[in-house]
Protein backbone atom coordinates (compact mmCIF):
# COMPACT_ATOMS: atom_id res chain seq x y z
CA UNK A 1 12.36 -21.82 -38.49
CA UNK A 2 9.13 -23.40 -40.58
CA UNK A 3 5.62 -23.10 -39.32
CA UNK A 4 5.83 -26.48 -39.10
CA UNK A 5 8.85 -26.54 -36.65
CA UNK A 6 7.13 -22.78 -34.78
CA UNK A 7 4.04 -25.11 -34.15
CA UNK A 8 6.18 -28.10 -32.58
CA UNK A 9 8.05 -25.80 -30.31
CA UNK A 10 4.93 -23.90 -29.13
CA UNK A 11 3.70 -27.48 -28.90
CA UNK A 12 6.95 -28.64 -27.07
CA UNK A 13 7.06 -25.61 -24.30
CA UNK A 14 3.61 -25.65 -23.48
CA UNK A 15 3.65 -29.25 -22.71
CA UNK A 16 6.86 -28.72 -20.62
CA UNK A 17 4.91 -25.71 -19.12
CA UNK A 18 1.91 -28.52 -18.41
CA UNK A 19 4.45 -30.75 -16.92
CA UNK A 20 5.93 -28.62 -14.63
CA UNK A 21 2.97 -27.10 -13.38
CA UNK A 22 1.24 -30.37 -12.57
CA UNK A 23 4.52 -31.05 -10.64
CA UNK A 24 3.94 -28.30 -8.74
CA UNK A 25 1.01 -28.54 -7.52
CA UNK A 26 1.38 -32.28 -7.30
CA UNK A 27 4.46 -31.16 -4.75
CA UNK A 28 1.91 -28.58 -2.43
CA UNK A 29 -0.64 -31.37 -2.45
CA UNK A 30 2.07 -33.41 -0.49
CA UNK A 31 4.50 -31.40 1.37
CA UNK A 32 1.60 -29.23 2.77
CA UNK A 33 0.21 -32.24 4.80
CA UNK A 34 3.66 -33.60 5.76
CA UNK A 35 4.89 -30.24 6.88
CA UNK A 36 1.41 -29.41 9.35
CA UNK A 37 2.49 -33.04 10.76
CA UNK A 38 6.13 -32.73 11.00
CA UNK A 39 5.65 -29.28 12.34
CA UNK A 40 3.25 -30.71 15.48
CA UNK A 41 5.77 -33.36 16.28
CA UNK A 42 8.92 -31.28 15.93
CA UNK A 43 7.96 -27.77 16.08
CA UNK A 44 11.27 -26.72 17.36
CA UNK A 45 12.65 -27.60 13.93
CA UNK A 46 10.03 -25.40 11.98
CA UNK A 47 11.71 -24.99 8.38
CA UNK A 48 12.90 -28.14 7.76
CA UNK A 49 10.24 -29.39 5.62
CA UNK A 50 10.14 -25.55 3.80
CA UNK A 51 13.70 -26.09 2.39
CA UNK A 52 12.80 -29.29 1.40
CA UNK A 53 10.00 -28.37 -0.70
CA UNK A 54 11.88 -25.09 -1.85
CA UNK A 55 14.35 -27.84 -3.28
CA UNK A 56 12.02 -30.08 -4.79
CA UNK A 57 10.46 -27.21 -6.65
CA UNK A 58 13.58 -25.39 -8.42
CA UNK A 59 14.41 -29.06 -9.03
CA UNK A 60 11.00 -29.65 -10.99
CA UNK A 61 11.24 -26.21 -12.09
CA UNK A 62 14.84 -26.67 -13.46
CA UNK A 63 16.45 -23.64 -11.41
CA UNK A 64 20.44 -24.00 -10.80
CA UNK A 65 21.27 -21.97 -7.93
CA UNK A 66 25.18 -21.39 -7.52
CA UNK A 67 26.07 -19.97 -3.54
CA UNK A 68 29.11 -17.55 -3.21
CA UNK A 69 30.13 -17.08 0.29
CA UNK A 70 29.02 -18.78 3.13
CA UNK A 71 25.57 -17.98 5.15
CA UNK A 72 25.64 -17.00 8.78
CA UNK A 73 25.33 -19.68 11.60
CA UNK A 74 24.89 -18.05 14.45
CA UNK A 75 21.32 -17.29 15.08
CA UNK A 76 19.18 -15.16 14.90
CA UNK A 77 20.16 -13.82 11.54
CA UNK A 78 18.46 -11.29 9.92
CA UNK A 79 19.25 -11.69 6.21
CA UNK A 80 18.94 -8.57 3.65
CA UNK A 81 18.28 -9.17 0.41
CA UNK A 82 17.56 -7.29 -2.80
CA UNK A 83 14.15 -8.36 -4.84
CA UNK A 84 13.22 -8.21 -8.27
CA UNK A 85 11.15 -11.71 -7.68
CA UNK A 86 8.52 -13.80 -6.25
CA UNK A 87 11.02 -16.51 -7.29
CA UNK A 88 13.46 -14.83 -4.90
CA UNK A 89 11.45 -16.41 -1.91
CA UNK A 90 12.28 -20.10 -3.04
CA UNK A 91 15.81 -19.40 -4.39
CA UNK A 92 16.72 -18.10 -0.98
CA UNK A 93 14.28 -20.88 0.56
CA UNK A 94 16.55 -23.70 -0.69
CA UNK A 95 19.59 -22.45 1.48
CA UNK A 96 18.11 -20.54 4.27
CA UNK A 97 16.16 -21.61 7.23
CA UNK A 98 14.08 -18.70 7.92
CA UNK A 99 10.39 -17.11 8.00
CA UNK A 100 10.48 -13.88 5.25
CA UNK A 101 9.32 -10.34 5.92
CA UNK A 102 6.02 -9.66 3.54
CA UNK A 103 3.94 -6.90 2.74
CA UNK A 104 0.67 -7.77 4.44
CA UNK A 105 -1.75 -8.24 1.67
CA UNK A 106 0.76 -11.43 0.41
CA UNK A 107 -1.33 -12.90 3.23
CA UNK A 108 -4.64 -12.78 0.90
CA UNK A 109 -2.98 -14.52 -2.19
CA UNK A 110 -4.61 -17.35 -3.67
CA UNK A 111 -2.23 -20.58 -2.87
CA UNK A 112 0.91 -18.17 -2.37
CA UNK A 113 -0.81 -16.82 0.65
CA UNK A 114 -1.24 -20.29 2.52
CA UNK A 115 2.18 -21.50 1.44
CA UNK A 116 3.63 -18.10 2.82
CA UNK A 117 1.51 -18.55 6.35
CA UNK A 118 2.81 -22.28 6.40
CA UNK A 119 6.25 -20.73 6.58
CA UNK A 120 5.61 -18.83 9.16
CA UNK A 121 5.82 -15.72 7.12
CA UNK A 122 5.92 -12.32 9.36
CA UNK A 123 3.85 -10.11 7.72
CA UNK A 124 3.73 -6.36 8.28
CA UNK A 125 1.81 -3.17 7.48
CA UNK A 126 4.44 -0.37 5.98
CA UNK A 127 3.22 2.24 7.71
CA UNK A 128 4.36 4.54 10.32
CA UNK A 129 1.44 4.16 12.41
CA UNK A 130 2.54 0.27 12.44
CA UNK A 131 6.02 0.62 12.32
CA UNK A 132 5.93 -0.13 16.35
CA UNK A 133 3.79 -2.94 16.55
CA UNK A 134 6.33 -4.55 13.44
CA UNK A 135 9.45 -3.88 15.41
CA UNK A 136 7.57 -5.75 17.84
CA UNK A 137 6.76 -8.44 15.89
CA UNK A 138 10.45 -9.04 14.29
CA UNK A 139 11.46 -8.45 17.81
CA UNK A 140 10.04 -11.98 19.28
CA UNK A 141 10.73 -13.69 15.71
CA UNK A 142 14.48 -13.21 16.99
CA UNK A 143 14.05 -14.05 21.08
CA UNK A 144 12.83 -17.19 19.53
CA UNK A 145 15.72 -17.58 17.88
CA UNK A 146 14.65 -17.50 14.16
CA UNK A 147 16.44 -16.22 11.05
CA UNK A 148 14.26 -13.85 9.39
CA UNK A 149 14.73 -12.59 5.48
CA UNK A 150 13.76 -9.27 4.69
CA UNK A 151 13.95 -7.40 1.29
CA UNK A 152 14.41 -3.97 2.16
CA UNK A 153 13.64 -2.25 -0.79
CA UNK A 154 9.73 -2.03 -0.42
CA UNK A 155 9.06 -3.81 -3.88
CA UNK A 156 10.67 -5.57 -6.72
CA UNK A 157 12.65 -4.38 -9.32
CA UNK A 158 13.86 -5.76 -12.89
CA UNK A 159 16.85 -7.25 -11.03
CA UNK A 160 19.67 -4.63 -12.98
CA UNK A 161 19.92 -2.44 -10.07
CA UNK A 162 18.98 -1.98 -6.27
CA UNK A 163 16.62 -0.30 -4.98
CA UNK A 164 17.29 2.33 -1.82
CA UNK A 165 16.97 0.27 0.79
CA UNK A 166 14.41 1.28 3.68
CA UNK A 167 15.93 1.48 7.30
CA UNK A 168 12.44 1.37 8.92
CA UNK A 169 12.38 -2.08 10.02
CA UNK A 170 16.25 -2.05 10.94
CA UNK A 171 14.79 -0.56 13.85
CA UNK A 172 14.10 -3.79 14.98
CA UNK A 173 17.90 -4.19 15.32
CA UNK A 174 18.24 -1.51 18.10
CA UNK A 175 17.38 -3.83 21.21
CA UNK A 176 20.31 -3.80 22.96
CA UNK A 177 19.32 -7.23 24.64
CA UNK A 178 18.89 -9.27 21.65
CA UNK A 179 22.45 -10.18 19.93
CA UNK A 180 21.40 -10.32 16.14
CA UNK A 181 23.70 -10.77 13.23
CA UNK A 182 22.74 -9.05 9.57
CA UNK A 183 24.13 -10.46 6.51
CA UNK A 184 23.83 -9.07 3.61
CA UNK A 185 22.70 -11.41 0.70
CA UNK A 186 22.70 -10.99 -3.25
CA UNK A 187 20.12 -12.40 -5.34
CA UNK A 188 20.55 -12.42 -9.35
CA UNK A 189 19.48 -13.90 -12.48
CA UNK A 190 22.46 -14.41 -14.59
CA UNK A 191 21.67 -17.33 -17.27
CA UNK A 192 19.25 -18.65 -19.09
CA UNK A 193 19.27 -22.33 -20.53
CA UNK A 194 22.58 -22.01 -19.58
CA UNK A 195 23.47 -18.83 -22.06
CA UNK A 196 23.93 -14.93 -20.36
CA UNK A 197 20.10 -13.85 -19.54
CA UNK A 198 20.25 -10.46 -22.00
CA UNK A 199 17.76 -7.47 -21.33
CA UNK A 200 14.95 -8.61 -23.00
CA UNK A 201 14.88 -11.78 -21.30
CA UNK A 202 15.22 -10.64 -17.61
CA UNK A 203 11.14 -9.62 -17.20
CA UNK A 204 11.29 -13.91 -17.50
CA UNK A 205 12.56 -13.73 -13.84
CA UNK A 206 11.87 -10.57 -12.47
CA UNK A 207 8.25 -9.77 -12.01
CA UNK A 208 7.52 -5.87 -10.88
CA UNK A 209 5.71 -2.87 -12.56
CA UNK A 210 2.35 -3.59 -13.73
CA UNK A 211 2.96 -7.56 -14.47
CA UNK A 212 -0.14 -9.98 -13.69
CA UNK A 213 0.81 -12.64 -11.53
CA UNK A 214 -0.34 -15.65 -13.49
CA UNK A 215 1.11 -14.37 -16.60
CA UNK A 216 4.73 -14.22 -15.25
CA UNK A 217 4.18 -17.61 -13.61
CA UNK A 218 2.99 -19.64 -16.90
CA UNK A 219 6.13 -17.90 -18.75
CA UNK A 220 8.11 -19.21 -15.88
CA UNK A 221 7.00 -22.61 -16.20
CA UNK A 222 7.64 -22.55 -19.89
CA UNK A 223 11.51 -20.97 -20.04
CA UNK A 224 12.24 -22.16 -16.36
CA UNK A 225 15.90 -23.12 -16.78
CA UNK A 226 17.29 -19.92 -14.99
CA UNK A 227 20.64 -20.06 -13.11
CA UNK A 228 20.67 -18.07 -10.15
CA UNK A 229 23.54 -16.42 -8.38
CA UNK A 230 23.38 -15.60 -4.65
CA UNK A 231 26.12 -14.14 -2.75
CA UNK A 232 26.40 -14.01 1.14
CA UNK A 233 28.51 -10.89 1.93
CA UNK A 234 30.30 -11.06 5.44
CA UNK A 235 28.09 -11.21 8.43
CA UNK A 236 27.37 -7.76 10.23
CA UNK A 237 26.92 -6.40 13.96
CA UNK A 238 24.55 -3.41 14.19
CA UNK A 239 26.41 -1.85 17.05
CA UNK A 240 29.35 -1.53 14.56
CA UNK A 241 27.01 1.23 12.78
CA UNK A 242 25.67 4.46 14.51
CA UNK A 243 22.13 3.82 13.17
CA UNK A 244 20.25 2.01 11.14
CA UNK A 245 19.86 4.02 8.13
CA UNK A 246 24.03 3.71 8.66
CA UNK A 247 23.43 0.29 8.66
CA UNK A 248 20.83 -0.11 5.74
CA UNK A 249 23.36 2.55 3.86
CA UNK A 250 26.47 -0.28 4.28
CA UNK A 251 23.94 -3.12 3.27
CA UNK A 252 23.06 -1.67 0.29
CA UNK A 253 26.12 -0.68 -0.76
CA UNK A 254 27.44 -4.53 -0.27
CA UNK A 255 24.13 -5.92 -2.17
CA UNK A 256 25.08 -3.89 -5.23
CA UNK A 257 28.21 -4.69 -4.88
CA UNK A 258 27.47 -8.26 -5.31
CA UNK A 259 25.08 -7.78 -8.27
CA UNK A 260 28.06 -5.79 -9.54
CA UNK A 261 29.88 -9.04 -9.88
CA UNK A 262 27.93 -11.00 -10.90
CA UNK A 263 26.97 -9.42 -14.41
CA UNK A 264 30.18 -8.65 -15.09
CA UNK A 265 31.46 -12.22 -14.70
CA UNK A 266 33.83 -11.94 -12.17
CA UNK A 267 35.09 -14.94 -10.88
CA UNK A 268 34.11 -15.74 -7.04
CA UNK A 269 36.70 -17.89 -4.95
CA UNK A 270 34.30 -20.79 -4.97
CA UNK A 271 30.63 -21.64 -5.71
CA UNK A 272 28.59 -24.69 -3.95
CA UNK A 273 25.73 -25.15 -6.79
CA UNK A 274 22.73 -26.43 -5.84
CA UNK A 275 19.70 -28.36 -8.29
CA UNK A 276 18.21 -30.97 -6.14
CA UNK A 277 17.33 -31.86 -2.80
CA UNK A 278 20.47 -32.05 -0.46
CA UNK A 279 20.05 -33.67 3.24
């Protein structure tokens, strides 16, 4: 490559970068006001207008999600997912309609932190001094009937392997007079501008360790043609488990299962792929 062609594609992505971007925000500066209207006239239907901006977004950001599996219908759900990104939230976002489990200081987030309140985000303190008032909190997320998403391994990782999921806030699970259904759900990064995402390119998608925030986003908006793979394992009842940490143990072990397959190409039975807006 010249210097002359170097400077056009440094040129070329940062423009796209600028484009997309500016879509962005151009998308929060009207879906925010339509969704604190639709959500006082309809609040029974409360993540409607989330999907549809979830959609909009990996549309302008040029995401291709492909589904294995089918989700749960029968609510509540409580979906359990691995995490290696904040781009996790609106992959899964696009299919499922749900309020996410977040580490409490997501609340204080410039931008991110009102988008994650406006989804009705449950956020919680992990520690054992809390761990009570959290079960309590997941507790009435699910008597109202709402599919919650929780990533169970405490933080992100670079997206090769799973983290040991924590079976604190299965806890939640153990009310005998709440009938809850856990599915297990695998998230993963397999392509990039349609070619197999190597090593090197994967911290493009994940974000964890000591990455800054804005950083990983404006790389994001420059190589944002990822293709991600989710995989909805068979839905789960917690009284077919002893515990919880039996429970976490067998979600786990299904997560990385599905991660499994996916970077080893193995052909699923059938994937619904998703790039725009569906109603």
């Amino acid at each position: 490559m010249t210097v002359q062609q170097n400077l056009d594609f440094d040129f070329g992505t940062a423009l796209a970068a600028g484009a997309r971007l500016a879509g962005f925000l151009a998308l929060v500066a009207v879906m925010v006001p339509v969704h604190v209207v639709y959500s006082a006239l309809k609040p029974q239907d409360a993540f409607r207008t989330p999907i549809i901006f979830h959609r909009l977004l990996i549309r302008i950001l040029g995401f291709r999600v492909r589904v294995h599996g089918a989700m749960a219908t029968a609510r509540p759900v409580l979906f359990v997912s691995n995490h290696s990104s904040y781009l996790d939230i609106t992959v899964l976002g696009t299919i499922i309609p749900g309020a996410f489990v977040a580490k409490a200081d997501v609340r204080s987030w410039p931008l991110f932190g009102m988008l994650a309140r406006l989804q009705h985000t449950l956020f919680i303190e992990r520690r054992s001094s809390r761990t009570l008032e959290q079960k309590d909190g997941m507790r009435k997320r699910f008597e109202a009937g709402h599919n919650l998403i929780l990533f169970p391994e405490g933080t992100s990782s670079d997206g090769l392997r799973v983290l040991p999921f924590k079976s604190g806030l299965f806890s939640a699970l153990e009310n005998e007079s709440i009938a809850v259904t856990v599915q297990p759900v695998s998230v993963i990064c397999t392509e990039i501008d349609d070619l197999p995402i190597t090593r090197c390119m994967r911290p493009y998608y994940a974000w964890y360790g000591d990455m800054t925030l804005t950083g990983h986003l404006w790389n994001v908006f420059k190589f944002g043609r990822f293709t991600v793979d989710v995989v909805f394992h068979p839905p789960l009842s917690p009284k077919a488990f002893p515990d919880r940490k039996a429970l976490a143990a067998h979600c786990q072990q299904q997560v990385t299962h599905g991660i499994e397959q996916c970077l080893t190409g193995r052909n699923f039975e059938s994937a619904a792929i998703l790039t725009a807006p569906q109603h």
